[in-house]
N, C-alpha and C. Protein backbone atom coordinates (compact mmCIF):
# COMPACT_ATOMS: atom_id res chain seq x y z
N UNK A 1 0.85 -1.18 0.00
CA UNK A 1 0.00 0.00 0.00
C UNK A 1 0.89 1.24 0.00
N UNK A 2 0.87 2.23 -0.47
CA UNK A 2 1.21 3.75 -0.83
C UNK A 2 0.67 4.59 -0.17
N UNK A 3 1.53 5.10 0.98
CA UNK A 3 1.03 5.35 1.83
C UNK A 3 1.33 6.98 1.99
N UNK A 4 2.48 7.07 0.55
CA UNK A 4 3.03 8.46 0.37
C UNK A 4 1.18 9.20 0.01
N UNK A 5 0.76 8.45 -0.68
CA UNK A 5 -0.77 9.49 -1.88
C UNK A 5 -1.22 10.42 -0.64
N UNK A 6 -1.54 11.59 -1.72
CA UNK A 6 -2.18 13.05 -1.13
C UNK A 6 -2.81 13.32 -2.40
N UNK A 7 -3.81 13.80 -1.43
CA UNK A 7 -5.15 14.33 -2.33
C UNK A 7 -4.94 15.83 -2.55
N UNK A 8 -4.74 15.69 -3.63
CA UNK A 8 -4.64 17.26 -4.97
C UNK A 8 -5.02 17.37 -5.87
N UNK A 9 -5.13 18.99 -6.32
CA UNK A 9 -6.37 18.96 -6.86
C UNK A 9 -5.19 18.95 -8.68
N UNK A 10 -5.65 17.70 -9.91
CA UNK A 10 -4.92 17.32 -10.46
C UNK A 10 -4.49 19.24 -11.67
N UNK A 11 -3.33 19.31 -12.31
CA UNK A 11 -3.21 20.62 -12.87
C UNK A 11 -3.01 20.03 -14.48
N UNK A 12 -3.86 18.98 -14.86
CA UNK A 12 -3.77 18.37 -15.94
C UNK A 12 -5.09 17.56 -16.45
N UNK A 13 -5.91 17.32 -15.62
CA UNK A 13 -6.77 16.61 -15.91
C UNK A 13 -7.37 17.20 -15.66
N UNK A 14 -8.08 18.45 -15.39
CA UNK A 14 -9.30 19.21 -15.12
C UNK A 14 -10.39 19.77 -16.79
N UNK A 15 -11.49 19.86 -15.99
CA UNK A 15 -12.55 20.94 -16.75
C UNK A 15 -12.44 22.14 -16.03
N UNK A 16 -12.98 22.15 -14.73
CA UNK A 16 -13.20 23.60 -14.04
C UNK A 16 -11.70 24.10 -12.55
N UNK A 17 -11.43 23.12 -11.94
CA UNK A 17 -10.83 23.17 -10.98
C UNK A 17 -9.58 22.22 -10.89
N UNK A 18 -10.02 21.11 -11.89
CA UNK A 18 -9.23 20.08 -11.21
C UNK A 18 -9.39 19.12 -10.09
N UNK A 19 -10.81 19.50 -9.12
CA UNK A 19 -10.56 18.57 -8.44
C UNK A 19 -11.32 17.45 -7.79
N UNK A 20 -12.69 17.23 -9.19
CA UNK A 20 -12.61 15.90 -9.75
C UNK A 20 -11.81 14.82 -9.99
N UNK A 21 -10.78 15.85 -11.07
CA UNK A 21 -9.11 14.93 -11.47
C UNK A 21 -8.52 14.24 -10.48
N UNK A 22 -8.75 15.64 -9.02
CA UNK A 22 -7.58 14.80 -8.23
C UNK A 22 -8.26 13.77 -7.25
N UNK A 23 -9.49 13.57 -7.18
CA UNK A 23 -10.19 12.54 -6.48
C UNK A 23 -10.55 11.50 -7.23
N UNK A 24 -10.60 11.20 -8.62
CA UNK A 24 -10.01 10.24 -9.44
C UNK A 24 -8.84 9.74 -9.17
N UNK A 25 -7.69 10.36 -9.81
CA UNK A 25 -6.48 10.10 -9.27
C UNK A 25 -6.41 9.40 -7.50
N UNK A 26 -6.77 9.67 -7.00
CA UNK A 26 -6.70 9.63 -5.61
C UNK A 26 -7.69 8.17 -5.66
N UNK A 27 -8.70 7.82 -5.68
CA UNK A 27 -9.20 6.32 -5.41
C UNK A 27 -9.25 5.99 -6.52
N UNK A 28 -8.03 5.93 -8.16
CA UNK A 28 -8.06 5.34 -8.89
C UNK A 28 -9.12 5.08 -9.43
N UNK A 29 -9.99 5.96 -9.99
CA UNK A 29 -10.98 6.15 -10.72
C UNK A 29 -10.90 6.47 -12.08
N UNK A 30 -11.86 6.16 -13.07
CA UNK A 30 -12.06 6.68 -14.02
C UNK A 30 -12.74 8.50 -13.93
N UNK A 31 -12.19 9.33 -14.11
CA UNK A 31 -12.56 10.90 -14.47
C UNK A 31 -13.92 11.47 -14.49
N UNK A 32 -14.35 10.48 -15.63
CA UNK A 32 -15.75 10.79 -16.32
C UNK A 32 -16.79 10.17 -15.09
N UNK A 33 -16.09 9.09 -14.48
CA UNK A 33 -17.26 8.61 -13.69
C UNK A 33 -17.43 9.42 -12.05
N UNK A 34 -16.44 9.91 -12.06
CA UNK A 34 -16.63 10.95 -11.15
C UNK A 34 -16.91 11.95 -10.96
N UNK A 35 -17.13 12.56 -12.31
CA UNK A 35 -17.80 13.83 -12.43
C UNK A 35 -19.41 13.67 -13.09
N UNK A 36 -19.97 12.51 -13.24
CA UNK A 36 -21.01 12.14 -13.27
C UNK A 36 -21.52 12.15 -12.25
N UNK A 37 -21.05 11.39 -11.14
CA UNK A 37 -21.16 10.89 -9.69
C UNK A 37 -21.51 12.55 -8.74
N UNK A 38 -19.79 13.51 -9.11
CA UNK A 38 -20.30 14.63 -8.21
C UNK A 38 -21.74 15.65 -9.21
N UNK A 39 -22.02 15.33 -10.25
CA UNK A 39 -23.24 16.28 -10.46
C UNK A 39 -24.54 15.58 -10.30
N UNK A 40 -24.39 14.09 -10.25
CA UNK A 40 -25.96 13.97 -9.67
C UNK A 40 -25.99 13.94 -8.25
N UNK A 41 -25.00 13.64 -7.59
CA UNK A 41 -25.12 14.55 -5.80
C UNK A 41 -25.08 16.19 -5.60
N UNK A 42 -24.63 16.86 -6.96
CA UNK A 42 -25.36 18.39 -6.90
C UNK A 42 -26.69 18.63 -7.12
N UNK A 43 -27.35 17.52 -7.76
CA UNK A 43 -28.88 17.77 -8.39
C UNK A 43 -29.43 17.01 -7.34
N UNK A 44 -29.12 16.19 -6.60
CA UNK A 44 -29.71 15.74 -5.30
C UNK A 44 -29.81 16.28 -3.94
N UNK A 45 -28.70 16.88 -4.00
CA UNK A 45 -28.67 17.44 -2.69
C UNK A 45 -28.92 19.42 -2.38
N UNK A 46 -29.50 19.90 -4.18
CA UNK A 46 -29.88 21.12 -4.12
C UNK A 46 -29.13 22.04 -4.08
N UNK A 47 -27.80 21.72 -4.49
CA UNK A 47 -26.70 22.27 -4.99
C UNK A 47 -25.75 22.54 -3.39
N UNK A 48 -25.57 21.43 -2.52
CA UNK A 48 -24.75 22.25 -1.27
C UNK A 48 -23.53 21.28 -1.96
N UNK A 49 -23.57 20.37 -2.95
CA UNK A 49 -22.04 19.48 -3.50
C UNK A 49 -21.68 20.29 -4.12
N UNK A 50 -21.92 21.70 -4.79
CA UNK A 50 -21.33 22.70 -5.23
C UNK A 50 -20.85 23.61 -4.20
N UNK A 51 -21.00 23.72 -3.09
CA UNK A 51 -20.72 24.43 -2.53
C UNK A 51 -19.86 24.10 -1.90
N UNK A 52 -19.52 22.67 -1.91
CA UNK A 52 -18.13 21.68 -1.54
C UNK A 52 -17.09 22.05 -2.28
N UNK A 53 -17.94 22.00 -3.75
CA UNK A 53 -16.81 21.61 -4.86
C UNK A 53 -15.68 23.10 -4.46
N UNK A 54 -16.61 24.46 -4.25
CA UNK A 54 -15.92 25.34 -4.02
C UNK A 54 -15.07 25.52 -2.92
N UNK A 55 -15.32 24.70 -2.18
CA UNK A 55 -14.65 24.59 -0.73
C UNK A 55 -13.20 23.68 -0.70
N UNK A 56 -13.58 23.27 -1.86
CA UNK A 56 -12.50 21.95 -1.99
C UNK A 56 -11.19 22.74 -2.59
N UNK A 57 -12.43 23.42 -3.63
CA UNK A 57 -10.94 24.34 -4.99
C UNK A 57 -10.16 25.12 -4.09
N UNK A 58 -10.70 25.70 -2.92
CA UNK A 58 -9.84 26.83 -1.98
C UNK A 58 -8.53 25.62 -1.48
N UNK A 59 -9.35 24.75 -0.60
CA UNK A 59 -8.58 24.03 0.52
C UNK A 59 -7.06 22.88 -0.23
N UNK A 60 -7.98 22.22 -1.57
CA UNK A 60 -7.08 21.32 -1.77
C UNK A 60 -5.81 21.91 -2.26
N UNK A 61 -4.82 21.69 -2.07
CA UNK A 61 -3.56 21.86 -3.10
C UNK A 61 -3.42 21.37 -4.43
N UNK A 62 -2.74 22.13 -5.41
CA UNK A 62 -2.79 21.59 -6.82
C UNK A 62 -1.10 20.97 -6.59
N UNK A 63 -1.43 19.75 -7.52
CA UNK A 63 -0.41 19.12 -7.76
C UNK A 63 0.98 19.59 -8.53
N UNK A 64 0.88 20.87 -8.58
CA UNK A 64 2.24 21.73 -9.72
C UNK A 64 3.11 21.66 -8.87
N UNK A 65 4.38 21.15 -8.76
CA UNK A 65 5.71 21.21 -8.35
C UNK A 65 6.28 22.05 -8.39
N UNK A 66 6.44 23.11 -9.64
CA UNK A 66 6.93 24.22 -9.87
C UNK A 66 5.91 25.75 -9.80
N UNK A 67 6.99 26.41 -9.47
CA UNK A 67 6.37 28.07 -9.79
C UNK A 67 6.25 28.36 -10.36
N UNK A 68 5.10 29.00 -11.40
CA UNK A 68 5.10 30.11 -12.93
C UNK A 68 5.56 31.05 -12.30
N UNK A 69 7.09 31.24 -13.28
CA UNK A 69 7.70 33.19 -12.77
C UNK A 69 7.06 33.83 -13.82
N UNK A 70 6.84 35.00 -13.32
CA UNK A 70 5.70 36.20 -14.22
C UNK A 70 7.14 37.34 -14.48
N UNK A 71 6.82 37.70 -16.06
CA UNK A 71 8.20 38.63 -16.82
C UNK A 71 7.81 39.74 -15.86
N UNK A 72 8.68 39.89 -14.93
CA UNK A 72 9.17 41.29 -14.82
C UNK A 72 9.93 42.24 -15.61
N UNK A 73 9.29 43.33 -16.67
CA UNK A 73 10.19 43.77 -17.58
C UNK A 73 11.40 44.71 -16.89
N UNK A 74 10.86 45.34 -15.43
CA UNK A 74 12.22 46.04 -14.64
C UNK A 74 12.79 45.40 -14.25
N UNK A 75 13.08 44.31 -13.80
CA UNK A 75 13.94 43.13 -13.90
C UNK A 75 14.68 42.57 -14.81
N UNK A 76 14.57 42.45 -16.07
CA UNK A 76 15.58 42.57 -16.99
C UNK A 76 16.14 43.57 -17.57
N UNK A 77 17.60 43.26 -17.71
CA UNK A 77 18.43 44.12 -18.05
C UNK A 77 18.92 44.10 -19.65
């Protein structure tokens, strides 16, 4: 068992957030069947699994290893 796995939100497999992707990824799921899964528990439960989903996008971490550096043009010389 792999005991390293952490749940993140995936920066490759997304539609909106990513973090469908990363709860796929995470219990080895198929993608599609999990984002089936979280919108008929949004249409069931009157939209508070959206209000997760947003809770999730804040809390989870995305899986990017690296930093995007942004051009500072006064910074180059």
């Amino acid at each position: 068992m792999n005991t390293d796995k952490k749940l993140t939100r995936s920066s490759t497999d997304k539609q909106v957030g990513g973090v469908c992707g990363g709860f796929a990824r995470y219990f080895d799921l198929d993608t599609t069947i999990v984002r089936v899964g979280f919108i008929a528990t949004t249409l069931f439960t009157g939209g508070a699994a959206a209000l997760a989903y947003v809770a999730m996008l804040v809390v989870m971490p995305s899986d990017k290893k690296t930093v995007e550096h942004h051009y500072d043009p006064l910074a180059a010389a």
